[in-house]
C-alpha atoms as a PDB file:
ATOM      1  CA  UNK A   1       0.000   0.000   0.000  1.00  0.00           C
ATOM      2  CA  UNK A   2       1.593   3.378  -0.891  1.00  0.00           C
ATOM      3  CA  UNK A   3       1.531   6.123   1.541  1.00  0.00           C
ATOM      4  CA  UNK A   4      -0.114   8.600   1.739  1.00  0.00           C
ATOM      5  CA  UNK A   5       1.173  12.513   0.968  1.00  0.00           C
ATOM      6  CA  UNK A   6      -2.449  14.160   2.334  1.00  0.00           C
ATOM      7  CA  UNK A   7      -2.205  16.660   4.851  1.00  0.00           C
ATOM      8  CA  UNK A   8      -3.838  16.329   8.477  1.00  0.00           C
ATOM      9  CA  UNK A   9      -6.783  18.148   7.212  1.00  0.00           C
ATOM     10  CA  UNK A  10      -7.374  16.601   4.001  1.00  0.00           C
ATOM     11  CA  UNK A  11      -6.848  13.279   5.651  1.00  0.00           C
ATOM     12  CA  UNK A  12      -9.662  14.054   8.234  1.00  0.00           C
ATOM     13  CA  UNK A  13     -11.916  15.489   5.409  1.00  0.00           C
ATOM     14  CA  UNK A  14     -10.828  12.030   3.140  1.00  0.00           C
ATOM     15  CA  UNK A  15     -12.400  10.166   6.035  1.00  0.00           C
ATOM     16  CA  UNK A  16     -15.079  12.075   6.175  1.00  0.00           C
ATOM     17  CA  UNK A  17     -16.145  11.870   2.784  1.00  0.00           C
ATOM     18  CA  UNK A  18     -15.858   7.851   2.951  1.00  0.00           C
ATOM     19  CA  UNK A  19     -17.614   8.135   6.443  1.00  0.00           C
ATOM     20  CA  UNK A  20     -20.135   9.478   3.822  1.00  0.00           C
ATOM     21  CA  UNK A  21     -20.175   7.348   0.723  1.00  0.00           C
ATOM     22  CA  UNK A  22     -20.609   4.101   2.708  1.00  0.00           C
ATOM     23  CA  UNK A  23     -23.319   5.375   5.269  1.00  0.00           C
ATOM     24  CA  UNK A  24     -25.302   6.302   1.978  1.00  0.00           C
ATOM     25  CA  UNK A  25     -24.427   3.604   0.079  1.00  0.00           C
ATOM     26  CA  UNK A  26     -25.646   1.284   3.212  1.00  0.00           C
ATOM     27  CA  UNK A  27     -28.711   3.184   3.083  1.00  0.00           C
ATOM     28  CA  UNK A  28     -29.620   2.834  -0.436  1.00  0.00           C
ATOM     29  CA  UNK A  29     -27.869  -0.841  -1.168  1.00  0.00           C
ATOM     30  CA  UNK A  30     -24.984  -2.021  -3.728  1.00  0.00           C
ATOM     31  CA  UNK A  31     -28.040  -3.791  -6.490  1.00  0.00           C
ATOM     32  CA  UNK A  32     -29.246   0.167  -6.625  1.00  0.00           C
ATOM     33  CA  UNK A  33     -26.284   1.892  -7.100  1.00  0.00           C
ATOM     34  CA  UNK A  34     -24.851  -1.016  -9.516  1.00  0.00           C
ATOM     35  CA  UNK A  35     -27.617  -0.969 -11.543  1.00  0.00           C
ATOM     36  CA  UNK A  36     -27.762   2.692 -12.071  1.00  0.00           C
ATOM     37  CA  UNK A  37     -24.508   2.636 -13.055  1.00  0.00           C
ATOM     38  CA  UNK A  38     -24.510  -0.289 -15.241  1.00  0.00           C
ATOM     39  CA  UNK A  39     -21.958  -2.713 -13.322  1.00  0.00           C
ATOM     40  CA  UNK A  40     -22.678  -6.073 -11.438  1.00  0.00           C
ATOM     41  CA  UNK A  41     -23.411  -5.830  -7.684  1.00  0.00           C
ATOM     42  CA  UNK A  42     -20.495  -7.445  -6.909  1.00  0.00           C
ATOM     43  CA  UNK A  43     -18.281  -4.798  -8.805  1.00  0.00           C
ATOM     44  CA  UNK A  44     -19.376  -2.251  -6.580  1.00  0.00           C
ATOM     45  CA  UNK A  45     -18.709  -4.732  -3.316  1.00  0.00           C
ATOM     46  CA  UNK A  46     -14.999  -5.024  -4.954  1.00  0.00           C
ATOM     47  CA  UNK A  47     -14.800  -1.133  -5.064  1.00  0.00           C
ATOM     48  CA  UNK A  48     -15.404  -0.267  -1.411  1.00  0.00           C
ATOM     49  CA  UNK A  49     -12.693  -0.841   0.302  1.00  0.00           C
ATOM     50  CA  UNK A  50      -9.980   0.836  -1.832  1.00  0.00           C
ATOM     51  CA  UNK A  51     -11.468   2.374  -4.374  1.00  0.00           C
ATOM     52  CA  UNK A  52     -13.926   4.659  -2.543  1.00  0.00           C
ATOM     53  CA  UNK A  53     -11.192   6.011  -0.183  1.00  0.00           C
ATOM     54  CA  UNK A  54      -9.090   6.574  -3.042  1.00  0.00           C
ATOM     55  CA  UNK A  55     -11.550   8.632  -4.483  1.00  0.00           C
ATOM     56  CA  UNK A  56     -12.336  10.138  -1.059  1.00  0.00           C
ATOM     57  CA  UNK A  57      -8.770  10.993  -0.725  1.00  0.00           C
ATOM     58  CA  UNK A  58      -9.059  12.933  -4.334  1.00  0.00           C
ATOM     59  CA  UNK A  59     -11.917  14.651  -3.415  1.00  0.00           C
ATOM     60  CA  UNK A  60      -9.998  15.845  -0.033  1.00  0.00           C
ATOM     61  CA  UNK A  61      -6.863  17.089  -2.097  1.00  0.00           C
ATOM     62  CA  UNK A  62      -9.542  18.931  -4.678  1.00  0.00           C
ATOM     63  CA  UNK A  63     -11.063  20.610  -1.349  1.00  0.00           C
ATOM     64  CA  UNK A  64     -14.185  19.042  -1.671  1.00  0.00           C
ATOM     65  CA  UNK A  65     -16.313  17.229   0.008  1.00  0.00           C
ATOM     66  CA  UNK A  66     -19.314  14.900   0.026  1.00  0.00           C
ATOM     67  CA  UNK A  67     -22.827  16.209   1.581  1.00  0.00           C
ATOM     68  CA  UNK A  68     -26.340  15.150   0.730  1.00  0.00           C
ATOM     69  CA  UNK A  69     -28.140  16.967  -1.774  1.00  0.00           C
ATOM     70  CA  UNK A  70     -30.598  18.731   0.196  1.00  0.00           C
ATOM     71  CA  UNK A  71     -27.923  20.453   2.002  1.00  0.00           C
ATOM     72  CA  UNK A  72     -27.044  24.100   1.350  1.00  0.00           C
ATOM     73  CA  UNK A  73     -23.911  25.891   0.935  1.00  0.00           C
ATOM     74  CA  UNK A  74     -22.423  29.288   1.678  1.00  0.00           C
ATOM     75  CA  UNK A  75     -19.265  30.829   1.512  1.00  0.00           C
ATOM     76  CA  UNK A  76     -18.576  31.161   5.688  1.00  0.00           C
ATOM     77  CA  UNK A  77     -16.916  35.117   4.932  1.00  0.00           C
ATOM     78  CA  UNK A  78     -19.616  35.995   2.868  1.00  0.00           C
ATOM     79  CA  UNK A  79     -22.408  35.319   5.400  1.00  0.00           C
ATOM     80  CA  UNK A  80     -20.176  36.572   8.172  1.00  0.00           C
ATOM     81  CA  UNK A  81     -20.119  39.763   6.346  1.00  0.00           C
ATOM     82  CA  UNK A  82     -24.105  40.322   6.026  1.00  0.00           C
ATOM     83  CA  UNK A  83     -24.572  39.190   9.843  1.00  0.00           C
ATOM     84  CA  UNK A  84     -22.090  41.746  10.446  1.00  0.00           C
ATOM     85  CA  UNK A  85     -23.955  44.726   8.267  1.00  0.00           C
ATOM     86  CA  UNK A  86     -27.224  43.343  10.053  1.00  0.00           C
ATOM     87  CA  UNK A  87     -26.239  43.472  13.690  1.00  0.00           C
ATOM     88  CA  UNK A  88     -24.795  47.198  12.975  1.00  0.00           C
ATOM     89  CA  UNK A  89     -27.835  47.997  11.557  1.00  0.00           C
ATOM     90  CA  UNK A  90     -29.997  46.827  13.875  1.00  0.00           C
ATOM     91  CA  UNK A  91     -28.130  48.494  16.871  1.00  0.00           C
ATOM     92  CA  UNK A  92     -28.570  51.498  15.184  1.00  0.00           C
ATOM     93  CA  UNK A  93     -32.214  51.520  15.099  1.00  0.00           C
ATOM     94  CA  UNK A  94     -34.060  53.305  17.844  1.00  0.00           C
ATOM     95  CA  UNK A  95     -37.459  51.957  16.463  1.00  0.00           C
ATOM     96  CA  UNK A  96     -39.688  50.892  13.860  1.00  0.00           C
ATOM     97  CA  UNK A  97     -40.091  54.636  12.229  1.00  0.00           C
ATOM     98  CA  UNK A  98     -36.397  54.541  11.106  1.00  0.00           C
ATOM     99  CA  UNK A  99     -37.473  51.611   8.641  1.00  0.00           C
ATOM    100  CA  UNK A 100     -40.049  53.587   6.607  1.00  0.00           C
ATOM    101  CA  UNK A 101     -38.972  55.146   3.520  1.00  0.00           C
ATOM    102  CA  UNK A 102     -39.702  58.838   2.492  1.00  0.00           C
END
């Protein structure tokens, strides 16, 4: 087995992402996923093991990572930045009059 060249952080979010991969792929079943893919079931049993954390690893050094699909993103700086604006603004306000508009 060759070793590995991730960094500490990448090799937490590799493990991660294969934490991910097999609790889904659990969930939904090898026959599923095989089939939708056009491979045997036992092709997909094979893969597991090394393959999947291989490609978890590649995700990792690609900074990506694996979430379900009715999760939602945002950039972390960009939504610190509007709770900033909003807290300013809203210790500025004295009451409901300053929101109307002229």
């Amino acid at each position: 087995m060759a070793t590995t060249q991730l960094s500490q952080e990448q090799a937490t979010r590799a493990r991660k992402n294969y934490s991910q991969i097999m609790q889904r792929l659990a969930s939904v079943g090898n026959a599923v996923v095989a089939a939708a893919v056009g491979v045997d079931e036992s092709t997909i049993s094979r893969m597991k093991p090394e393959k999947f954390q291989e490609f978890s690893q590649i995700l990792a050094v690609l900074d990506l990572k694996i979430v379900p699909t009715e999760a939602r993103c945002f950039n972390e700086k960009e939504i610190e930045a509007i709770l900033q604006i909003a807290k300013t603004r809203m210790e500025q306000l004295e009451g409901i009059h300053q929101l109307e508009w002229d």
